[in-house]
C-alpha atoms as a PDB file:
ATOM      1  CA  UNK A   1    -110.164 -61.416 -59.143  1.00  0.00           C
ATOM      2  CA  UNK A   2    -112.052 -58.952 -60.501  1.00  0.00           C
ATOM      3  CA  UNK A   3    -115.973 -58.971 -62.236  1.00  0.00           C
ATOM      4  CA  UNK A   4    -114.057 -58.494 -65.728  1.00  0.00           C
ATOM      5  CA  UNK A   5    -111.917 -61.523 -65.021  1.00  0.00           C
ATOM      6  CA  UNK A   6    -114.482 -64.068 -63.482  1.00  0.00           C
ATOM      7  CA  UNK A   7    -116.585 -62.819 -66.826  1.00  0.00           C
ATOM      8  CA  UNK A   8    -113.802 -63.951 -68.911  1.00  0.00           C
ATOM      9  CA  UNK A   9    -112.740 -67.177 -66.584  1.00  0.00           C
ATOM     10  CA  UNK A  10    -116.763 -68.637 -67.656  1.00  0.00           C
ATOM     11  CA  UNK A  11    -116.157 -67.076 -71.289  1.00  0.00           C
ATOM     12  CA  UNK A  12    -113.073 -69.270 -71.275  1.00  0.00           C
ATOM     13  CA  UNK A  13    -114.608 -72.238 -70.046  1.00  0.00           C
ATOM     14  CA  UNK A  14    -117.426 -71.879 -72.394  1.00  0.00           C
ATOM     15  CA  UNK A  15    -115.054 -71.575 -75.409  1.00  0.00           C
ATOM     16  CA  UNK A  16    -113.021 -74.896 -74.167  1.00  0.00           C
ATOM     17  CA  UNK A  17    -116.422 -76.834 -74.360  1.00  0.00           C
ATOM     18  CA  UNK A  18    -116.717 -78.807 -77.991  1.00  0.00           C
ATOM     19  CA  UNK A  19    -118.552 -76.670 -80.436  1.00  0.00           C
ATOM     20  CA  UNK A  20    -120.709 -80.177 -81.412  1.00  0.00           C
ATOM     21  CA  UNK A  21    -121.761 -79.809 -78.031  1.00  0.00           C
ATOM     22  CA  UNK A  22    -122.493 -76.343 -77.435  1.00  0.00           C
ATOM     23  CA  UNK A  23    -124.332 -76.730 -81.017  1.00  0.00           C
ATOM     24  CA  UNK A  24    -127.108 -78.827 -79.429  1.00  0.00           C
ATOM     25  CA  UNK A  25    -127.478 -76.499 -76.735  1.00  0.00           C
ATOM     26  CA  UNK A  26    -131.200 -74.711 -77.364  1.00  0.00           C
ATOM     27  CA  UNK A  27    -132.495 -71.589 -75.897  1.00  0.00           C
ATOM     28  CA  UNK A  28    -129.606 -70.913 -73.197  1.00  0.00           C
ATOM     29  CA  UNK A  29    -128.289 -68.032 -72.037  1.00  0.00           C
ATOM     30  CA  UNK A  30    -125.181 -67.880 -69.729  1.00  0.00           C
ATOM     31  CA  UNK A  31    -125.181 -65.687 -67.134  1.00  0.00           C
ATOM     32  CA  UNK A  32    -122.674 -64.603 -64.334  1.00  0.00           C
ATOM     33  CA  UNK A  33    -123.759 -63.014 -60.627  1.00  0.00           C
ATOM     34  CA  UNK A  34    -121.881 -62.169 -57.333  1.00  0.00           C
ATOM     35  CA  UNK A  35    -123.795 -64.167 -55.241  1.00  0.00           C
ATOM     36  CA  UNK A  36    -126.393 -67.244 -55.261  1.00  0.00           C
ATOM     37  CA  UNK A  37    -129.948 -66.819 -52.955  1.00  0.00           C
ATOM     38  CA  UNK A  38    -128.991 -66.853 -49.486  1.00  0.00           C
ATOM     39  CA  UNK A  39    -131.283 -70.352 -48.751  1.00  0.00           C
ATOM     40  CA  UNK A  40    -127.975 -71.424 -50.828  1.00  0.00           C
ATOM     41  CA  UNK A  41    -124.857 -69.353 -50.293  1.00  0.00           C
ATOM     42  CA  UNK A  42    -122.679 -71.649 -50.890  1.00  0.00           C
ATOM     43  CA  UNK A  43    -123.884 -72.401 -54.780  1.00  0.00           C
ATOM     44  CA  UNK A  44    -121.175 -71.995 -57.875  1.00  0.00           C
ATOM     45  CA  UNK A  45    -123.903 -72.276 -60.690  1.00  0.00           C
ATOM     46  CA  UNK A  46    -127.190 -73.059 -61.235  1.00  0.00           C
ATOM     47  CA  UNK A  47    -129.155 -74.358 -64.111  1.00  0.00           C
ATOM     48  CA  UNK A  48    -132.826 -72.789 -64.492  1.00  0.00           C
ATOM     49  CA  UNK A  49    -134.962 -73.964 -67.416  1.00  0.00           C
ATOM     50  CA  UNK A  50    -136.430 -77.334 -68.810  1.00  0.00           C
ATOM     51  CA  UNK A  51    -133.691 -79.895 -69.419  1.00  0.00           C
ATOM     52  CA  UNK A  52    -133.724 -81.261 -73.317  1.00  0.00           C
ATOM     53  CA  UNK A  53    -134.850 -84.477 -72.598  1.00  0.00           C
ATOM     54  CA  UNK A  54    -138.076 -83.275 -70.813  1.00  0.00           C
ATOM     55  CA  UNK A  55    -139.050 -80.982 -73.899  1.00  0.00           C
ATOM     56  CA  UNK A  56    -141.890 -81.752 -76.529  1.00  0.00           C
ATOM     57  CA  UNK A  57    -142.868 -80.586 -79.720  1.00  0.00           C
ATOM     58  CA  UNK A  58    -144.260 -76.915 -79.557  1.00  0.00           C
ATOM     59  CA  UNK A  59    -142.136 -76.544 -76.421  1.00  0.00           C
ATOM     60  CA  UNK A  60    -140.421 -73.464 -77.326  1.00  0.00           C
ATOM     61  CA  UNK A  61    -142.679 -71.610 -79.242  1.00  0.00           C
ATOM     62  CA  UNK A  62    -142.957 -68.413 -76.578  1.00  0.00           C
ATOM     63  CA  UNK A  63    -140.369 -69.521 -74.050  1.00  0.00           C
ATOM     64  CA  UNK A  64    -138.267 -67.686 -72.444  1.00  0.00           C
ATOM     65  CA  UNK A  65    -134.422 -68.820 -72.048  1.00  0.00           C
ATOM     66  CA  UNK A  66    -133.034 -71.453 -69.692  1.00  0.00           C
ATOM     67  CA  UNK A  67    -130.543 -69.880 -67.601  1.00  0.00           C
ATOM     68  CA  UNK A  68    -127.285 -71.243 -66.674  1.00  0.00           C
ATOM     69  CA  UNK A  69    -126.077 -68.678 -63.533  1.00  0.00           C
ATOM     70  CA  UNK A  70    -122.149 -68.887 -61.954  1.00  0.00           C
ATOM     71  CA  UNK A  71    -121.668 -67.541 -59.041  1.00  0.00           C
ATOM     72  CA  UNK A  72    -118.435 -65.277 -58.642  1.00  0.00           C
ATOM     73  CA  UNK A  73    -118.515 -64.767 -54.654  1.00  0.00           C
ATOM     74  CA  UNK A  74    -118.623 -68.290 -53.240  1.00  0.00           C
ATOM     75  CA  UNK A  75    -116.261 -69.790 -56.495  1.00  0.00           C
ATOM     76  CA  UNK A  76    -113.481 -67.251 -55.106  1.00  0.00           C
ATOM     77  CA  UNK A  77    -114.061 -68.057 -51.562  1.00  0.00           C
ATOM     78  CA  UNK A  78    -113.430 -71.471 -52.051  1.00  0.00           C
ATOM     79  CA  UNK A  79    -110.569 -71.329 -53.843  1.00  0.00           C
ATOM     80  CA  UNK A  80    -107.086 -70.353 -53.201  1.00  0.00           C
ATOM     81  CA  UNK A  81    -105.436 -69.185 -56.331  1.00  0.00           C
ATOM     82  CA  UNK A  82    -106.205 -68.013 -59.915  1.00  0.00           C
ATOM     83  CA  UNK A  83    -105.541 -71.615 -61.355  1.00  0.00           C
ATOM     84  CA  UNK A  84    -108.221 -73.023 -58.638  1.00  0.00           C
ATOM     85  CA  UNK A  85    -110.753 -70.675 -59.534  1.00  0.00           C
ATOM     86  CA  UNK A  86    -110.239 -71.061 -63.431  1.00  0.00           C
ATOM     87  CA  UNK A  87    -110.496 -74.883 -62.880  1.00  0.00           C
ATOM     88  CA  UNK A  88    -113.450 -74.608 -60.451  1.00  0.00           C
ATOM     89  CA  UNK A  89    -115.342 -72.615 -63.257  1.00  0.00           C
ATOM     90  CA  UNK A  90    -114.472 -75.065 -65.918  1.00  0.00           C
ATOM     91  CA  UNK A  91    -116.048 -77.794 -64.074  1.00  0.00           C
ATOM     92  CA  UNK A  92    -118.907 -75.396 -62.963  1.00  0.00           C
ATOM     93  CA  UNK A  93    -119.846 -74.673 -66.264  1.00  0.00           C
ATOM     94  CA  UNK A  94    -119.402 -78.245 -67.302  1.00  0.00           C
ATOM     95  CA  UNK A  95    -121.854 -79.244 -64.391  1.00  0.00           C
ATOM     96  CA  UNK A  96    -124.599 -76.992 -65.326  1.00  0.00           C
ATOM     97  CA  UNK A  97    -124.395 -77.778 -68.907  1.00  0.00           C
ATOM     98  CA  UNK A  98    -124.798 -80.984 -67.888  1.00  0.00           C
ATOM     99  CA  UNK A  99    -127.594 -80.220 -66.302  1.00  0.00           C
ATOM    100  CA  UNK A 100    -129.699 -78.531 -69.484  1.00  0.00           C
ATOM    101  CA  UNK A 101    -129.429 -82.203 -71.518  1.00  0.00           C
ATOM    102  CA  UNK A 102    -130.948 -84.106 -68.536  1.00  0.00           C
ATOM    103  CA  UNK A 103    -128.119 -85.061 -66.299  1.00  0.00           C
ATOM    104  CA  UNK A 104    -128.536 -84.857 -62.661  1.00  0.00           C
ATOM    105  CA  UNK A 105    -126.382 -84.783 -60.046  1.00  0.00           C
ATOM    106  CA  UNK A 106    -126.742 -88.153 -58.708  1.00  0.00           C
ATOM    107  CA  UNK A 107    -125.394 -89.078 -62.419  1.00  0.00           C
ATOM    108  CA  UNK A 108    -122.619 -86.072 -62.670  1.00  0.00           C
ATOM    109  CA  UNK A 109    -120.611 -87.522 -59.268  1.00  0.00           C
ATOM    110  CA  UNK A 110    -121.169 -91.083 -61.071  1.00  0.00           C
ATOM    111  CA  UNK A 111    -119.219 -89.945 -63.848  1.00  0.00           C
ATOM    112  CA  UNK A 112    -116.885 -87.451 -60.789  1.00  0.00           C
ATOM    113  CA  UNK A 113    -118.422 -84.570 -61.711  1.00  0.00           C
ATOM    114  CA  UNK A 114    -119.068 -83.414 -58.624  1.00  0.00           C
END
């Protein structure tokens, strides 16, 4: 799979998520990279910011984005076809969203996100 098409699997995934949802989203940007750190190379996505529910008033006057990063390389090395990889971002995506209104992982394989 090529950059072009793992760009397009996470657009994709992004446009299958409800738009009430995606409307509460604040101050995200969506990003996609070939590989996580190596302390981590095994990571599909990470979610880098303050999570809604720990933000105040004021909060976001000056911030900079929260950033939620997939991770092309170890998403197609763990899967073996396109369909895999397509429903491996989907639940990436999903996961780090997840992440940005508070939800952590613990609470995601509760709910068999995981």
């Amino acid at each position: 799979m090529t950059t072009q098409d793992f760009e397009e699997a996470v657009a994709d995934a992004l446009d299958d998520v409800p738009a009430e949802l995606l409307g509460l989203m604040d101050n995200v940007v969506f990003l996609v990279e070939d590989e996580p750190p190596s302390d981590d190379p095994e990571m599909l996505g990470v979610y880098e910011g303050t999570p809604l529910t720990e933000r105040h008033d004021g909060w976001a006057a000056g911030a900079l984005p929260d950033r939620i990063t997939i991770f092309k390389g170890p998403t197609l090395r763990m899967c073996q076809s396109r369909e895999e990889v397509l429903d491996e971002v989907a639940i990436t995506v999903v996961h780090e969203i997840a992440h940005h209104f508070g939800i952590d992982d613990r609470r995601l394989s509760e709910l068999g996100w995981d």
